[in-house]
PDB file of N, CA and C in Angstrom:
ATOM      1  N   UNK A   1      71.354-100.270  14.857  1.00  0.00           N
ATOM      2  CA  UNK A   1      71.161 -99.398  13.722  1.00  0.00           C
ATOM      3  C   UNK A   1      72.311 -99.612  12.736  1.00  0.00           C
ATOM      4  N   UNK A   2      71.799 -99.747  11.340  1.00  0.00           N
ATOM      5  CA  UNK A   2      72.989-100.128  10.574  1.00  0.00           C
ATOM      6  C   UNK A   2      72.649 -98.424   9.436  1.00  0.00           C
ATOM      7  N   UNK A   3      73.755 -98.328   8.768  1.00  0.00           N
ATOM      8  CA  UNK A   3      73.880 -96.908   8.175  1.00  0.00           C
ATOM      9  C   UNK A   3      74.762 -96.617   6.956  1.00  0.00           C
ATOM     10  N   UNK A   4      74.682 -96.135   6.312  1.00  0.00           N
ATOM     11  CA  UNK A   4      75.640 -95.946   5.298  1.00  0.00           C
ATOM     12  C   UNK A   4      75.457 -94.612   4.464  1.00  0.00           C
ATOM     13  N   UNK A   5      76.572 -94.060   3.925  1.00  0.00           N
ATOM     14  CA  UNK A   5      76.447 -92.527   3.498  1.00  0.00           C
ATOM     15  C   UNK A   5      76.804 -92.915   1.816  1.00  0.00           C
ATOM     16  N   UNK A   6      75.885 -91.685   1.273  1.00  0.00           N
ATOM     17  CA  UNK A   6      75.545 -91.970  -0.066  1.00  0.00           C
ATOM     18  C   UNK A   6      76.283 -90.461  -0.633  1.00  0.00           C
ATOM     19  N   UNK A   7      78.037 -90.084  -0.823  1.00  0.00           N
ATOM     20  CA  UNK A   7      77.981 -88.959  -1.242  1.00  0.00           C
ATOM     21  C   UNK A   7      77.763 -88.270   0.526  1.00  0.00           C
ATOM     22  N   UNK A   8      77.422 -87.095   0.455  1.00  0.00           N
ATOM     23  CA  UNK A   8      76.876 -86.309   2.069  1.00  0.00           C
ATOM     24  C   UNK A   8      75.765 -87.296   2.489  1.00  0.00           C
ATOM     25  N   UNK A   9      75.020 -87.809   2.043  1.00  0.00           N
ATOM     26  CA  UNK A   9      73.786 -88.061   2.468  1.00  0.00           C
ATOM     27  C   UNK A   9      74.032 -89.203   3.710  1.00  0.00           C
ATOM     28  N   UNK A  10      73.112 -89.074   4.523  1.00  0.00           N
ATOM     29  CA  UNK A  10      73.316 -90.294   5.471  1.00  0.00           C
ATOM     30  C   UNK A  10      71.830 -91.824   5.163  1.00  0.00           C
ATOM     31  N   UNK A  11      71.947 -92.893   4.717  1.00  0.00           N
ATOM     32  CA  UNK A  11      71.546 -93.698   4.586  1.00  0.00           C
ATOM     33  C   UNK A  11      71.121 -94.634   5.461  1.00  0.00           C
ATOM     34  N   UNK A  12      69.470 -95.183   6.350  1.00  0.00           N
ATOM     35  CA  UNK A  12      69.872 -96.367   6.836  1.00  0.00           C
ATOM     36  C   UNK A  12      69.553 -97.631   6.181  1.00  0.00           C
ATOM     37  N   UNK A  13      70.188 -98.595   6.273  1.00  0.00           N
ATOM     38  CA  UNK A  13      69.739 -99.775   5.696  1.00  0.00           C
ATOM     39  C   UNK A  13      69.143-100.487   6.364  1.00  0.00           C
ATOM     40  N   UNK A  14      68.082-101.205   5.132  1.00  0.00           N
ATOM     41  CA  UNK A  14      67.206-101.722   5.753  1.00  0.00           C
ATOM     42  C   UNK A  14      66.811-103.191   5.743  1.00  0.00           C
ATOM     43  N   UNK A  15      67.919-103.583   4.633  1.00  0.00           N
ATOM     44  CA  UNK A  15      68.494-104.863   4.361  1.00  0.00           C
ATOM     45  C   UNK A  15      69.630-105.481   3.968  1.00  0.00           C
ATOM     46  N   UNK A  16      69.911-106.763   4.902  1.00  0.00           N
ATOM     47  CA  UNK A  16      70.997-107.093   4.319  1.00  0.00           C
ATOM     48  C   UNK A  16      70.809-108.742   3.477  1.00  0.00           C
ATOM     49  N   UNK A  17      71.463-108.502   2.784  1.00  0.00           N
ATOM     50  CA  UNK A  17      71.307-109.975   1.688  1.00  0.00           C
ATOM     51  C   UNK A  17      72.673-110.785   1.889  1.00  0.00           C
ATOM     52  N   UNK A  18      72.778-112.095   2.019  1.00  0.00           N
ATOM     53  CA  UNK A  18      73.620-112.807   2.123  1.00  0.00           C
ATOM     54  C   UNK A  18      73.794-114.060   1.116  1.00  0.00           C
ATOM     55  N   UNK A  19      74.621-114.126  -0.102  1.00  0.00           N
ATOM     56  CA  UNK A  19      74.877-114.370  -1.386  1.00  0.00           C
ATOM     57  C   UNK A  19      75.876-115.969  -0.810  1.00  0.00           C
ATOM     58  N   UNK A  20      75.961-116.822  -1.040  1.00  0.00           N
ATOM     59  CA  UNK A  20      76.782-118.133  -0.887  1.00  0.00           C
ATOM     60  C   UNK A  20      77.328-118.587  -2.497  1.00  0.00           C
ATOM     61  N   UNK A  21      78.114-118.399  -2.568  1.00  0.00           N
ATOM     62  CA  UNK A  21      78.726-118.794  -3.800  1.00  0.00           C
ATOM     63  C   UNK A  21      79.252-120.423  -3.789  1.00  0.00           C
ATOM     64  N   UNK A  22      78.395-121.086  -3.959  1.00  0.00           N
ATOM     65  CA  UNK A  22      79.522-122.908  -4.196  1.00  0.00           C
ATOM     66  C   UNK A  22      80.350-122.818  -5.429  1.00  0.00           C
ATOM     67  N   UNK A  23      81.963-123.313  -4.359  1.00  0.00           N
ATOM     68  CA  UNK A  23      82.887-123.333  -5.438  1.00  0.00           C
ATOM     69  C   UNK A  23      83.124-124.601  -5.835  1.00  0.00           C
ATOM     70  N   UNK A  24      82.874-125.054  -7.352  1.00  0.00           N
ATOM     71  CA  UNK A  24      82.822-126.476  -7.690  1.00  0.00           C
ATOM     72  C   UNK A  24      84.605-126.713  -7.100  1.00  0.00           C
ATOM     73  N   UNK A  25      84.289-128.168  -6.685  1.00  0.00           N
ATOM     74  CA  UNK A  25      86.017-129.017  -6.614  1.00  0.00           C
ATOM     75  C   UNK A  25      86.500-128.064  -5.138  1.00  0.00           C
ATOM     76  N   UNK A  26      86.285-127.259  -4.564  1.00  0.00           N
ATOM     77  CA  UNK A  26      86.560-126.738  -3.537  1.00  0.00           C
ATOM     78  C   UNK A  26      85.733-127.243  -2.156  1.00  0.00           C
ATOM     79  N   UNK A  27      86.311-127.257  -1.070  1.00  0.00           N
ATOM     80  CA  UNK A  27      85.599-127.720   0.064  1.00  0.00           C
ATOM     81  C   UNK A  27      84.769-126.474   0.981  1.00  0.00           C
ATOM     82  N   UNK A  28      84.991-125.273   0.205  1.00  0.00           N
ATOM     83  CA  UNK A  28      84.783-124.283   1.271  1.00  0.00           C
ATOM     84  C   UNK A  28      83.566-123.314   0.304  1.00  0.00           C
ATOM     85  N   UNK A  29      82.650-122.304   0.595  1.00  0.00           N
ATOM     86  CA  UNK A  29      81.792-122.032  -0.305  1.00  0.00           C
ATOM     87  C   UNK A  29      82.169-120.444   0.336  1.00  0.00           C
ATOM     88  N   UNK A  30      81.867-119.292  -0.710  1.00  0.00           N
ATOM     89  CA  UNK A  30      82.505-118.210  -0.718  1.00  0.00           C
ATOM     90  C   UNK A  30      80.558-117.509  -0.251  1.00  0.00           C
ATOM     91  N   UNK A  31      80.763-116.676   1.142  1.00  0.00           N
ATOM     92  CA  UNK A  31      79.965-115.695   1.646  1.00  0.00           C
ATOM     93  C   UNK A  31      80.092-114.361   1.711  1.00  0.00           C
ATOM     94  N   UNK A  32      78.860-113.597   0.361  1.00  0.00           N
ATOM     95  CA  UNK A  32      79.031-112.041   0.381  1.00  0.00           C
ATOM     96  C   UNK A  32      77.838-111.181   0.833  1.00  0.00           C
ATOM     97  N   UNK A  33      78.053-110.478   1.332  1.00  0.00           N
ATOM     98  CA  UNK A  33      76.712-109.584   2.251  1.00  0.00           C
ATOM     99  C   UNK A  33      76.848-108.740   1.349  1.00  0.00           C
ATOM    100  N   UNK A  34      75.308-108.133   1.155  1.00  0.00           N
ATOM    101  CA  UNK A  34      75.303-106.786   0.441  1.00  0.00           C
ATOM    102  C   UNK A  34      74.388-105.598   1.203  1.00  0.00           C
ATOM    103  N   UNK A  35      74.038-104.820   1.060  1.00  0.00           N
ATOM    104  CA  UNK A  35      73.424-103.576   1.763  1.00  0.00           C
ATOM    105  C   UNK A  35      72.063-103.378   0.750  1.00  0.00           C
ATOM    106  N   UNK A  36      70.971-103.477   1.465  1.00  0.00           N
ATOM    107  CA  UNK A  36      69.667-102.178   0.900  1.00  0.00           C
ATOM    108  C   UNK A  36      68.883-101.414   1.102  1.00  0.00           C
ATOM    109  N   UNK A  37      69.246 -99.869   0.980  1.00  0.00           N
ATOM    110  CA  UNK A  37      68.531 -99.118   1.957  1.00  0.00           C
ATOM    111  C   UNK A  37      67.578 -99.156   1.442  1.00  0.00           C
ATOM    112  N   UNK A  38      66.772 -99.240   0.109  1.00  0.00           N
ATOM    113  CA  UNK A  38      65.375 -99.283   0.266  1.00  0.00           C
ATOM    114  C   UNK A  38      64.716-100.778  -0.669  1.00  0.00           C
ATOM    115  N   UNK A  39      63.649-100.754  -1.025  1.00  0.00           N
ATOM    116  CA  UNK A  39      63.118-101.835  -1.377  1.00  0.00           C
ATOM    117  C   UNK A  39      63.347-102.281  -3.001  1.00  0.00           C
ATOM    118  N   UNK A  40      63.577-101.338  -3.538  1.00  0.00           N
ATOM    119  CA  UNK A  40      64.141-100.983  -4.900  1.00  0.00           C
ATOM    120  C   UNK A  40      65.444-101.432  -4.942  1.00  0.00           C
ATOM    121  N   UNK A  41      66.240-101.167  -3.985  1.00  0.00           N
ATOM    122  CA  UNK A  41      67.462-101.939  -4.084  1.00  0.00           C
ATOM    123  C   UNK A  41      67.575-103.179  -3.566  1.00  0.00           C
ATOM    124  N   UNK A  42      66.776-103.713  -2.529  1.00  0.00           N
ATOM    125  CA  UNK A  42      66.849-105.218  -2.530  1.00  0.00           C
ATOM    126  C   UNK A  42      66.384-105.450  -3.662  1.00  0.00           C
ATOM    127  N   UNK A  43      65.209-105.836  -3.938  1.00  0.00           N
ATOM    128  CA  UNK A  43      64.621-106.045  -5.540  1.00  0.00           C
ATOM    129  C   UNK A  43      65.534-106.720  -6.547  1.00  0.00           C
ATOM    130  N   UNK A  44      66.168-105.216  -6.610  1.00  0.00           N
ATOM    131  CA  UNK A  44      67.211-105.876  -7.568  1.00  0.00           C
ATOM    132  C   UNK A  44      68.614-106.451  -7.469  1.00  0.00           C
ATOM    133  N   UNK A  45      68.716-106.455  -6.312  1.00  0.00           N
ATOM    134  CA  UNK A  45      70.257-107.192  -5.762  1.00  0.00           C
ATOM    135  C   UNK A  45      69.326-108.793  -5.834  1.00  0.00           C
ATOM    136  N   UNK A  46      68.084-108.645  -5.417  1.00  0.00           N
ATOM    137  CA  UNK A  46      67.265-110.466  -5.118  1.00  0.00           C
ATOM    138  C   UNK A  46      66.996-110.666  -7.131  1.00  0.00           C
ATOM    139  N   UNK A  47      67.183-109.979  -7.823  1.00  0.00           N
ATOM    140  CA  UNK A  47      66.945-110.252  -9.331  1.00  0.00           C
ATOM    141  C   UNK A  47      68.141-110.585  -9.881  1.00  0.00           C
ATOM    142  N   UNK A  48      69.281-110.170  -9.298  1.00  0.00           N
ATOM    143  CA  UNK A  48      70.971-110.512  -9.884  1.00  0.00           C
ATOM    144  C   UNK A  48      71.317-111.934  -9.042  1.00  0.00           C
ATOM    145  N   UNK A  49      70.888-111.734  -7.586  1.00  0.00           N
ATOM    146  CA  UNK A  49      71.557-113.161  -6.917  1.00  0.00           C
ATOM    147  C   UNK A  49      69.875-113.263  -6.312  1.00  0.00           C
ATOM    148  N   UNK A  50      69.755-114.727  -7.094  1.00  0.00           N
ATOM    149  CA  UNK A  50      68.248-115.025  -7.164  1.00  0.00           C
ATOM    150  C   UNK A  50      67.880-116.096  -5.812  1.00  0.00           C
ATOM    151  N   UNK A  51      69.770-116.575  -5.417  1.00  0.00           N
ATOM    152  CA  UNK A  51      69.448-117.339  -4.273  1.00  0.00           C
ATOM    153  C   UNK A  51      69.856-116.620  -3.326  1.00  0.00           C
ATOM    154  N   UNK A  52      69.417-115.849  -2.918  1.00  0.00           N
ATOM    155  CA  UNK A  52      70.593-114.820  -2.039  1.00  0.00           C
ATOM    156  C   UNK A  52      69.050-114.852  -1.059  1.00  0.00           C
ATOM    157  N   UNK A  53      69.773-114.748   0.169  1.00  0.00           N
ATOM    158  CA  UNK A  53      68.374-114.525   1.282  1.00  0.00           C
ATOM    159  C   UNK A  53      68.654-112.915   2.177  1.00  0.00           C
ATOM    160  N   UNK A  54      67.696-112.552   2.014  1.00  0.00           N
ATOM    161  CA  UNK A  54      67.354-111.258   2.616  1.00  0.00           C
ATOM    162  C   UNK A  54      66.495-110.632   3.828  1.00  0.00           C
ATOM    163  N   UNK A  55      67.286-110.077   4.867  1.00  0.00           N
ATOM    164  CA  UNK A  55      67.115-109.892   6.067  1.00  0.00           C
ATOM    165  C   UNK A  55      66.991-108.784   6.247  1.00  0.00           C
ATOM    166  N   UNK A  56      65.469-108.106   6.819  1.00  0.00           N
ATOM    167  CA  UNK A  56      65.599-107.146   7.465  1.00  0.00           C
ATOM    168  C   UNK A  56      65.996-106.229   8.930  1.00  0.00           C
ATOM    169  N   UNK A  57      66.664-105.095   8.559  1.00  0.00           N
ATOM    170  CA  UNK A  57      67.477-104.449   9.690  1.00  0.00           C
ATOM    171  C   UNK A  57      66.495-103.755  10.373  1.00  0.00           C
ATOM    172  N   UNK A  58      66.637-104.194  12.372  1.00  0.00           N
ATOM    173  CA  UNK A  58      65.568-102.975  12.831  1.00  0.00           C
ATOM    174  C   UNK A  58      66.157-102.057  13.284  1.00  0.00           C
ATOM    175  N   UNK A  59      65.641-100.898  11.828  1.00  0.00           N
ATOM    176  CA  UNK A  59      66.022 -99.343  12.714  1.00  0.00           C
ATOM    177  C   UNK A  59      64.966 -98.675  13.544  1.00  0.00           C
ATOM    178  N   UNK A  60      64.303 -98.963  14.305  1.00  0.00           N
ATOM    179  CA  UNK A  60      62.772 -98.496  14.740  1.00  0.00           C
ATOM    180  C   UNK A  60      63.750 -97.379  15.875  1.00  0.00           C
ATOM    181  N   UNK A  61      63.121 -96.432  15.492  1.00  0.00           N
ATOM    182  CA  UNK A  61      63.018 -95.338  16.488  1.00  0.00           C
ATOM    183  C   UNK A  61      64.391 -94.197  15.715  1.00  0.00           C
ATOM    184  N   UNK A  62      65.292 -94.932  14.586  1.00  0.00           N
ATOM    185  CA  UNK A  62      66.003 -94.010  13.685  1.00  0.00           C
ATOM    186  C   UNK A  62      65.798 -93.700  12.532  1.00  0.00           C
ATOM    187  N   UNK A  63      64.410 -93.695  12.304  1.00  0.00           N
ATOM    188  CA  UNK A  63      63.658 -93.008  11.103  1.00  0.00           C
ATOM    189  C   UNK A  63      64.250 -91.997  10.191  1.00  0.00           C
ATOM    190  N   UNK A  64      64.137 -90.889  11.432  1.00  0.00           N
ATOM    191  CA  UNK A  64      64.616 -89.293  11.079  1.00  0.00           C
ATOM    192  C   UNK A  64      65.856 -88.985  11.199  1.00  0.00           C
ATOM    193  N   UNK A  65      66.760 -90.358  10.529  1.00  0.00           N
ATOM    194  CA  UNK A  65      67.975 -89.752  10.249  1.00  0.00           C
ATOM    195  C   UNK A  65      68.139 -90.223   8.515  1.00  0.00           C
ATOM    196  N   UNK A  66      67.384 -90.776   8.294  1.00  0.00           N
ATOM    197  CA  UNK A  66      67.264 -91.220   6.630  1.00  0.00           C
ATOM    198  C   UNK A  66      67.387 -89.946   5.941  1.00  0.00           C
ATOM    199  N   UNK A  67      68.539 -90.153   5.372  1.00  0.00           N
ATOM    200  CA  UNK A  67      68.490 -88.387   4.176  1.00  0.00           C
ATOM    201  C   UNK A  67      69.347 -87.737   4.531  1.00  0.00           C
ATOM    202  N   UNK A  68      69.709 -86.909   6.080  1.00  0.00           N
ATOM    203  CA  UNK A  68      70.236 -86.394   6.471  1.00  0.00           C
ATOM    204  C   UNK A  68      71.545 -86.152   6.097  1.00  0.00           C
TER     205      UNK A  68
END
């Protein structure tokens, strides 16, 4: 179960996106994860980093803690 608090609220996420940055003239390429608890926010994290690949998290059976 992955989770994150919004303000009081408790959040689960339900995706994570993983962004690879190639650094020209460098040998090493820069890796950033981002968080989306709902589909609206992948969306648009996949509309800003257009190569970014996105993985969904299984929260099955922690439903009823979304909101909380």
């Amino acid at each position: 179960m992955r989770y994150r608090f919004c303000g009081d609220k408790l959040q689960l996420v339900k995706y994570e996106l993983t962004v690879t940055h190639h650094i020209d003239g460098g040998d090493a390429d820069l890796t950033d994860k981002y968080t989306a608890a709902n589909d609206v926010e992948r969306d648009e994290l996949l509309e800003r980093y257009p190569d970014a690949v996105a993985a969904e998290i299984d929260n099955a059976g922690y439903e009823w803690l979304d909101g909380m």
